[in-house]
Protein backbone atom coordinates (compact mmCIF):
# COMPACT_ATOMS: atom_id res chain seq x y z
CA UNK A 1 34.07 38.81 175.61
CA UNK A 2 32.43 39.83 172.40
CA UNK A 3 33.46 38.09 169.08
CA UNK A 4 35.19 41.56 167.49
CA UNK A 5 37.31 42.74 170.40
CA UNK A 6 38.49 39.00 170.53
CA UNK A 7 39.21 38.99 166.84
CA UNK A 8 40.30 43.12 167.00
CA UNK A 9 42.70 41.39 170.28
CA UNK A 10 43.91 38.04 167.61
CA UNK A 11 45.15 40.85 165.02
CA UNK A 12 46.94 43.60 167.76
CA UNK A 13 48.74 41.71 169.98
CA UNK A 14 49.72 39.40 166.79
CA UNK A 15 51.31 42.36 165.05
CA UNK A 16 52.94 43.29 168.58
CA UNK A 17 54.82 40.12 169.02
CA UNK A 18 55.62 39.81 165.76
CA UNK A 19 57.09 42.91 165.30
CA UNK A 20 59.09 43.00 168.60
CA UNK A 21 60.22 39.41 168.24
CA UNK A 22 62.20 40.87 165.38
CA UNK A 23 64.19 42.80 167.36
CA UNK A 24 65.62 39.96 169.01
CA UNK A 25 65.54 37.00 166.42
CA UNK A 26 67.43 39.12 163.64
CA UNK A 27 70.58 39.99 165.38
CA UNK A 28 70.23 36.61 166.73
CA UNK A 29 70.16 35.02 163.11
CA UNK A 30 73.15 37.44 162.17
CA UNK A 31 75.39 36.36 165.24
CA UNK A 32 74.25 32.58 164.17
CA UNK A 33 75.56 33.44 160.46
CA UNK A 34 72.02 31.61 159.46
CA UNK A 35 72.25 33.88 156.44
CA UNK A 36 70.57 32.84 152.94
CA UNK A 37 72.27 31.32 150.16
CA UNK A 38 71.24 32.12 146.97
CA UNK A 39 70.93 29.62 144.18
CA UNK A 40 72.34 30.25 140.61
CA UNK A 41 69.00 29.23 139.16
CA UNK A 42 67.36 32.46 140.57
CA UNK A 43 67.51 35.87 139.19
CA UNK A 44 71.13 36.84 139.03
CA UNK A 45 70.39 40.41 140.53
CA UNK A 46 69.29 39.07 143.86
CA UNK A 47 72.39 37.88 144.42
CA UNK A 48 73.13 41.08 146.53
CA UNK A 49 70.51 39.50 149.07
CA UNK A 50 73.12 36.52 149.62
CA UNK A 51 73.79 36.25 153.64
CA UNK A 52 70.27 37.75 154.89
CA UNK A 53 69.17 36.03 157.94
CA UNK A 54 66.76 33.44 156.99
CA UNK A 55 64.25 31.05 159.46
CA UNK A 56 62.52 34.67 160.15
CA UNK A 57 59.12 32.96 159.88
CA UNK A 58 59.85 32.01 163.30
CA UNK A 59 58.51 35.06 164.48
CA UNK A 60 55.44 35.15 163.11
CA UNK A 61 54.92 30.87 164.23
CA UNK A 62 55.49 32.12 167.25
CA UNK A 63 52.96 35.21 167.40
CA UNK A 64 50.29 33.46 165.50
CA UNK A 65 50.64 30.63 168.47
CA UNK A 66 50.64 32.71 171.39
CA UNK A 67 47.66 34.90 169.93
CA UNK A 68 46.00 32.21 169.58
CA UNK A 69 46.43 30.04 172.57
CA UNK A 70 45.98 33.55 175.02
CA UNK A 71 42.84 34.63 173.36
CA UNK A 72 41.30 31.64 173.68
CA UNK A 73 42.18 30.67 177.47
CA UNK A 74 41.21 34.54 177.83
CA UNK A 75 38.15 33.56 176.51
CA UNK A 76 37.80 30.31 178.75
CA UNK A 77 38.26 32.79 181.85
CA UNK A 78 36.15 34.79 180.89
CA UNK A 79 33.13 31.79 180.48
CA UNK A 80 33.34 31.72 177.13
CA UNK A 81 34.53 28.56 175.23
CA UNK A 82 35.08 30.64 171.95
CA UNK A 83 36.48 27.37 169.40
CA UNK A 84 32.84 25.98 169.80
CA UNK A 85 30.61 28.69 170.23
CA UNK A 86 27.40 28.36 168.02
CA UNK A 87 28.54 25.01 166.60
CA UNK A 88 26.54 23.05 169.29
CA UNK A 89 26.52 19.33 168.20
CA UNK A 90 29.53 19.71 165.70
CA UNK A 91 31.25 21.41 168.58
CA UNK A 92 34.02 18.82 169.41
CA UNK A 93 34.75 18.03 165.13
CA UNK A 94 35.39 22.36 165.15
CA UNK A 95 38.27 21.72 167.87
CA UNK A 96 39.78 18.77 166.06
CA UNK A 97 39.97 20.46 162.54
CA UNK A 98 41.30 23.71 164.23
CA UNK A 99 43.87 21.91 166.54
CA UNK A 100 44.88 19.62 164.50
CA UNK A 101 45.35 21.89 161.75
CA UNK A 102 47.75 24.48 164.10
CA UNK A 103 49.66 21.06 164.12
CA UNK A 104 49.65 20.42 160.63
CA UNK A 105 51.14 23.88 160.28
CA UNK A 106 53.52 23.25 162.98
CA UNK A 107 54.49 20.33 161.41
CA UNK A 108 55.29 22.07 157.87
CA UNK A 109 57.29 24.46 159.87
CA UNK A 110 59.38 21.98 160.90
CA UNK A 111 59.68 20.35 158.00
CA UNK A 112 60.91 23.61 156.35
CA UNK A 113 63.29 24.44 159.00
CA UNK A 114 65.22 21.16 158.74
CA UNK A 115 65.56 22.24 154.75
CA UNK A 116 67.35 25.69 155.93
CA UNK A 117 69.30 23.94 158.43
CA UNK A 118 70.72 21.64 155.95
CA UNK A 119 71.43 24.89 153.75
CA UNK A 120 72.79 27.71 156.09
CA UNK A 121 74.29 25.34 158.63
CA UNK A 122 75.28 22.03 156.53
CA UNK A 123 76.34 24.63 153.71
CA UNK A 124 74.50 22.05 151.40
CA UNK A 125 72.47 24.44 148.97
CA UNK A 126 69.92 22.30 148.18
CA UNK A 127 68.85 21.42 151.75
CA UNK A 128 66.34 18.19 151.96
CA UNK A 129 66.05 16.46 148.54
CA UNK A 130 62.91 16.54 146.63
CA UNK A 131 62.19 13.06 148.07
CA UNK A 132 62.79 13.31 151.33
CA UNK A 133 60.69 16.69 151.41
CA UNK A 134 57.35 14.46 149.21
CA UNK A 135 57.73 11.96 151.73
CA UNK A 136 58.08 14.10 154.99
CA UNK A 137 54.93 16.10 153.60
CA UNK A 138 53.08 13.29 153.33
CA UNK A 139 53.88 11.20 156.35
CA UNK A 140 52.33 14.60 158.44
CA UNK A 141 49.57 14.66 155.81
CA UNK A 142 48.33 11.64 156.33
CA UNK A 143 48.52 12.03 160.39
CA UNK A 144 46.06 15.50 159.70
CA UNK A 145 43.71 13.26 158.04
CA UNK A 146 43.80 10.22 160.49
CA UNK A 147 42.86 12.99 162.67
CA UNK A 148 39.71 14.51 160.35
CA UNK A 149 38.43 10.78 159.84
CA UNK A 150 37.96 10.11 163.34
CA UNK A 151 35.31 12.95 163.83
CA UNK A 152 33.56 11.16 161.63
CA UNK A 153 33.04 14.69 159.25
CA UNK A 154 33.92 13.89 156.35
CA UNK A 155 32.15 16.20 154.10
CA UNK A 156 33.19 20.04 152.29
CA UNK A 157 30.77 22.60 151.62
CA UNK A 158 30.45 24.19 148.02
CA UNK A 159 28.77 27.52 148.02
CA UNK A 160 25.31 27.60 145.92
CA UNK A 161 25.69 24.01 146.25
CA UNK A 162 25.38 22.64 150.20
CA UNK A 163 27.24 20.06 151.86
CA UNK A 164 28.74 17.34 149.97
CA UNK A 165 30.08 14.27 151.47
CA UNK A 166 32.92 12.27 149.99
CA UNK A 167 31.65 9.39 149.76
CA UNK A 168 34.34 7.16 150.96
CA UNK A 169 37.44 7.64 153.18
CA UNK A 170 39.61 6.56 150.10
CA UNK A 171 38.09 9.41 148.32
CA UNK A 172 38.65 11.75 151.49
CA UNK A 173 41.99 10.87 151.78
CA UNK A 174 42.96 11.48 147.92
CA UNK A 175 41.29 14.90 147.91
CA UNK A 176 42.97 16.04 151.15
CA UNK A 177 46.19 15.45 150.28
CA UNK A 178 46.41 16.76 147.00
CA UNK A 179 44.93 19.93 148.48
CA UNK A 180 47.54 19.91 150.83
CA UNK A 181 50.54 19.15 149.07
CA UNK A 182 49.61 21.66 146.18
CA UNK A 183 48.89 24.45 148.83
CA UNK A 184 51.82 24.19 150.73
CA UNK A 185 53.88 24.26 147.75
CA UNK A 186 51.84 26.28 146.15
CA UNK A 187 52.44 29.46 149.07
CA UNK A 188 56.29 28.29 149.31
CA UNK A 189 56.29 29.04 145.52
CA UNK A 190 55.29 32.68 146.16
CA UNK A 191 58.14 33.16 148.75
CA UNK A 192 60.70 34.79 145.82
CA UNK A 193 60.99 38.25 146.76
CA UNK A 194 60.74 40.56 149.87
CA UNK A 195 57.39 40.84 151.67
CA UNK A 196 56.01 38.93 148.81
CA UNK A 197 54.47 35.84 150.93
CA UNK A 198 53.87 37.57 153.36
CA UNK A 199 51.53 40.29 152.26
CA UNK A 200 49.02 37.63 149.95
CA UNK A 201 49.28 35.92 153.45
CA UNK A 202 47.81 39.05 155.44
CA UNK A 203 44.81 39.59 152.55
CA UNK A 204 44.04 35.69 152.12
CA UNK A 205 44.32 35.70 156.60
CA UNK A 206 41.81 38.88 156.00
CA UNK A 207 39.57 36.59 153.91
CA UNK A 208 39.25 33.48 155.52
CA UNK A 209 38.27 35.75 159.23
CA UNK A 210 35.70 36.96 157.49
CA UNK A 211 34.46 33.35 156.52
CA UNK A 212 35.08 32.23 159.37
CA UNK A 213 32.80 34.35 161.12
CA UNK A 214 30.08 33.77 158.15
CA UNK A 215 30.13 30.22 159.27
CA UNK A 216 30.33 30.51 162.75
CA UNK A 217 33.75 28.84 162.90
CA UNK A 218 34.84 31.95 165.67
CA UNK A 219 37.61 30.10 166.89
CA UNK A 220 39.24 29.75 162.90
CA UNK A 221 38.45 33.49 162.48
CA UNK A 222 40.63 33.94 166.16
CA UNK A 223 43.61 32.13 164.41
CA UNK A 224 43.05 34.00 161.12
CA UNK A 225 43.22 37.08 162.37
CA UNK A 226 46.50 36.13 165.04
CA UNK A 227 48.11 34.77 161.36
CA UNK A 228 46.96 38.32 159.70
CA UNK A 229 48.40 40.35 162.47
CA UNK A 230 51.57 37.92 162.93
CA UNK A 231 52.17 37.97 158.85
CA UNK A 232 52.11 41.87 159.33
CA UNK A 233 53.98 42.47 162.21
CA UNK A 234 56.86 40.49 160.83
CA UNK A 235 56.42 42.64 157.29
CA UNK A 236 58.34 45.26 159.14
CA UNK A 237 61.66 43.25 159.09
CA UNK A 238 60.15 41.47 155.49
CA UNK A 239 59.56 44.44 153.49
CA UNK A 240 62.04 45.36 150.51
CA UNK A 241 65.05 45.62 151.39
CA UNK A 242 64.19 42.87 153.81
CA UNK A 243 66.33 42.50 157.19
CA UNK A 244 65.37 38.80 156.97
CA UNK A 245 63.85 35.85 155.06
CA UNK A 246 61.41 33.40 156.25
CA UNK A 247 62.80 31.19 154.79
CA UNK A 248 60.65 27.35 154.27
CA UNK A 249 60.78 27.30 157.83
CA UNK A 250 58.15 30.52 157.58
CA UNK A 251 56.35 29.66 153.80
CA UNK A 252 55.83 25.93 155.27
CA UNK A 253 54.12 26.80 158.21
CA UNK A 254 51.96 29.49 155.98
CA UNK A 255 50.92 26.38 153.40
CA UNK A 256 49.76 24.71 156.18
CA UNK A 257 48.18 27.42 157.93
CA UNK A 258 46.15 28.56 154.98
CA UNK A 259 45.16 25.11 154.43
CA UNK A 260 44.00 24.61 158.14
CA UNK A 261 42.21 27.31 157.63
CA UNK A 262 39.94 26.02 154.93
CA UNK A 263 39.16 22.78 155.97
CA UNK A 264 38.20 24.24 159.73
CA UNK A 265 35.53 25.83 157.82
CA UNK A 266 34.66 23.01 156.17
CA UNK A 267 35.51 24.71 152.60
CA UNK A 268 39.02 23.60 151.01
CA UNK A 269 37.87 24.35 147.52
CA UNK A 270 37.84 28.36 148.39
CA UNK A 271 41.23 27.86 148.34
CA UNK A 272 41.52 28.66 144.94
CA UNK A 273 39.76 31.99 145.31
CA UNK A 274 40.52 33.11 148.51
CA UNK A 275 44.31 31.66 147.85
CA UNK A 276 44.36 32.80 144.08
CA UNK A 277 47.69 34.18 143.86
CA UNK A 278 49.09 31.17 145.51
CA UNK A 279 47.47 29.19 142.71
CA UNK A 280 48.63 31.59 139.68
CA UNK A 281 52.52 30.83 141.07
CA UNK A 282 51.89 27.72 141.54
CA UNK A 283 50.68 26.77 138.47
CA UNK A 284 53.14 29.24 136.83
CA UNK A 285 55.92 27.03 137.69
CA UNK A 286 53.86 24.02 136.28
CA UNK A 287 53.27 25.03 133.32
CA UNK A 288 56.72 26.61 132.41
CA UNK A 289 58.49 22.99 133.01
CA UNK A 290 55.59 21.59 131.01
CA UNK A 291 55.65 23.70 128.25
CA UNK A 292 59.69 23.79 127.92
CA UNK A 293 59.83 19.81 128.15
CA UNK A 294 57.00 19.29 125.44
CA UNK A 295 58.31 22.27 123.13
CA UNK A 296 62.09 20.33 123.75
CA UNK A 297 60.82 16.77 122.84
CA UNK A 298 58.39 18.49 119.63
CA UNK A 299 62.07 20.31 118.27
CA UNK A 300 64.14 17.09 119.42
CA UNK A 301 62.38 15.69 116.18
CA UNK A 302 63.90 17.51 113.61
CA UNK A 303 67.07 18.65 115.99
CA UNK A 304 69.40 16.71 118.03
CA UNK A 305 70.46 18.73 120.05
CA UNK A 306 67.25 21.70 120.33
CA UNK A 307 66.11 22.88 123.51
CA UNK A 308 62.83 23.69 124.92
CA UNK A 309 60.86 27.18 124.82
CA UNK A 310 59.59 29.21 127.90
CA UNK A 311 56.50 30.47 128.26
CA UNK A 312 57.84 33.13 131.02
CA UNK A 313 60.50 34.98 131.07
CA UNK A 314 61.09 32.85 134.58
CA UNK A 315 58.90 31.07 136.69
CA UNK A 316 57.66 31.37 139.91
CA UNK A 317 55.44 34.61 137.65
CA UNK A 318 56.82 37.13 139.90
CA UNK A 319 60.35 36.37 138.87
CA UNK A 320 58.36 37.09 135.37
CA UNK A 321 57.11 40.70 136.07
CA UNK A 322 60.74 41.26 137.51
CA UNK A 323 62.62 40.74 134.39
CA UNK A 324 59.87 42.83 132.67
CA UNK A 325 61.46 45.87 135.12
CA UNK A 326 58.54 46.06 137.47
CA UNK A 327 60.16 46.75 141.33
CA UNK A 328 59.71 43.72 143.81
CA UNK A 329 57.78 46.61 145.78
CA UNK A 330 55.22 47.28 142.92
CA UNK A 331 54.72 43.04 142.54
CA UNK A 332 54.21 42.80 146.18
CA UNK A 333 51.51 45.78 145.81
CA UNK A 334 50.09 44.16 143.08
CA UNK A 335 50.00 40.45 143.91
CA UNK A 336 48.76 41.67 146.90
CA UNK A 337 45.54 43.78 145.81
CA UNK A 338 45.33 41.28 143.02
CA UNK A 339 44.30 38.59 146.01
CA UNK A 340 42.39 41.12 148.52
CA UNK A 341 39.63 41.32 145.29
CA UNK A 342 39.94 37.25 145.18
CA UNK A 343 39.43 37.31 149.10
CA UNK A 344 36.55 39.34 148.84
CA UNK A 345 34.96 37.46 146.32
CA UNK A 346 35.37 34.26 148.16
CA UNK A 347 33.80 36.26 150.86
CA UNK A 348 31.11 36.98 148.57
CA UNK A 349 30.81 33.15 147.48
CA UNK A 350 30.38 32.39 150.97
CA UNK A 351 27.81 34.83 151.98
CA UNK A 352 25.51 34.24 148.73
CA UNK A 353 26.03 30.84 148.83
């Protein structure tokens, strides 16, 4: 089968399953009363969102698995062993970094779904604490890396630059797990607002298919293009109003997806291009604790009792452009254009380079 219908295939019957998994799963979440609890700490006018069915990202984990797994075994029937076509030697290191990395994401998605459990069925609002979550993440970060090590690859490429090894496992390790835990918090941080997550998904999904196939990685372009088509299909119950959340069950999985994706093509460090919106909220968040905890200890000098300033208005920066009146659709259109340029420059980056 030819490399575009496959990919044209990934993105279709993505969408499809998506989109008409919805029509089960939400009524489903309803009856369940898995609705979503709204925390005082966020913006006081979503509070009309409070009991929206929330796990939804289960639809598109689903689709984007599916896609995957029957386009490839179509593939295989077909002759065609699509994961390691054109990488030759390197053939059996592309199917542990893309297998292993649909695990990782898998992983995250569980990880996130025992954190709504905890909140829509424990009624505990906080779900898993911020310890148990570090410590989860990094037990199943440290198994995706185990996994990397023993292909013996242990080297990124930097466009303009070449391939760049590591220079020790320690050194491997370190790298790879601060990329992951930033990413996957990172891309949970952007999940504040309907279709929000899931549209910088679809353009950064876009992105990294088109790398993909730049590098010969076909069988990380098949699973970008299942995640594009998944992330879309599911924006029909997603977009503003939204029928249903994700929830971190659904903006788990995506961190880890997105990061998959990057290190099956050998490239983490387009992350912060092709991923740039996921870095500005990240880092948005960041920097408003930061700056309120330094500008609190600076007036605690002269004051007692002085608080800290905020750079934002509120952080993640989409809560930000809200309480300066712009319309969760016009952030989602935004953001979302905003990180279709990125993706085409890392595009760009990676044909030049």
């Amino acid at each position: 089968m030819k490399i575009i219908v496959s990919l044209i295939i990934s993105a279709v019957l993505g969408f499809l399953i998506s989109a008409l998994l919805g029509i089960v799963l939400v009524p489903a979440l309803h009856k369940l009363k898995f609705g979503q609890t709204i925390l005082d700490i966020g913006p006081n006018w979503h509070k009309n969102k409070q009991g929206t069915p929330t796990m939804g990202g289960i639809m598109f984990i689903i689709s984007t698995i599916i896609t995957t797994i029957a386009v490839i075994l179509l593939n295989k029937a077909l002759g065609v062993d699509i994961v390691a076509q054109y990488q030759d030697v390197l053939a059996g290191a592309t199917k542990v970094k893309l297998y292993s990395g649909i695990i990782l994401a898998l992983g995250f998605g569980l990880i996130g779904f025992a954190d709504d459990y905890i909140k829509v069925v424990k009624k505990q609002n906080e779900g898993l604490t911020v310890i148990q979550k570090t410590l989860c993440q990094l037990a199943l970060s440290a198994a995706y890396i185990v996994t990397l090590c023993l292909t013996g690859d242990q080297y990124m490429y930097i466009p303009f630059v070449g391939n760049v090894q590591y220079g020790s496992p320690i050194l491997f390790a370190l790298f790879t797990v601060v990329v992951i835990y930033a990413t996957v918090n990172a891309v949970n941080f952007t999940d504040g607002i309907d279709g929000l997550c899931a549209s910088v998904t679809v353009t950064a999904a876009l992105s990294f298919a088109v790398m993909a196939v730049l590098h010969h990685f076909i069988g990380a372009s098949i699973l970008a293009c299942a995640l594009l088509g998944a992330c879309a299909g599911y924006l029909i119950w997603n977009w503003h109003p939204a029928k249903c959340f994700m929830g971190d069950t659904g903006s788990m999985f995506l961190g880890g997806m997105i990061v998959a994706l990057a290190f099956a093509i050998d490239c983490p460090l387009i992350l912060l291009v092709a991923g740039f919106v996921y870095v500005i909220e990240g880092l948005s968040d960041v920097v408003q604790i930061g700056y309120f905890k330094i500008t609190k200890k600076i007036a605690r000098r002269t004051d007692p009792n002085a608080t800290g300033k905020r750079l934002l208005k509120m952080a993640p920066i989409h809560h930000h452009f809200e309480k300066c009146g712009w319309s969760e659709v016009k952030i989602v259109i935004v953001f979302s254009l905003v990180n279709l340029i990125a993706g085409a420059g890392a595009c760009l980056l990676i044909y030049f380079g």
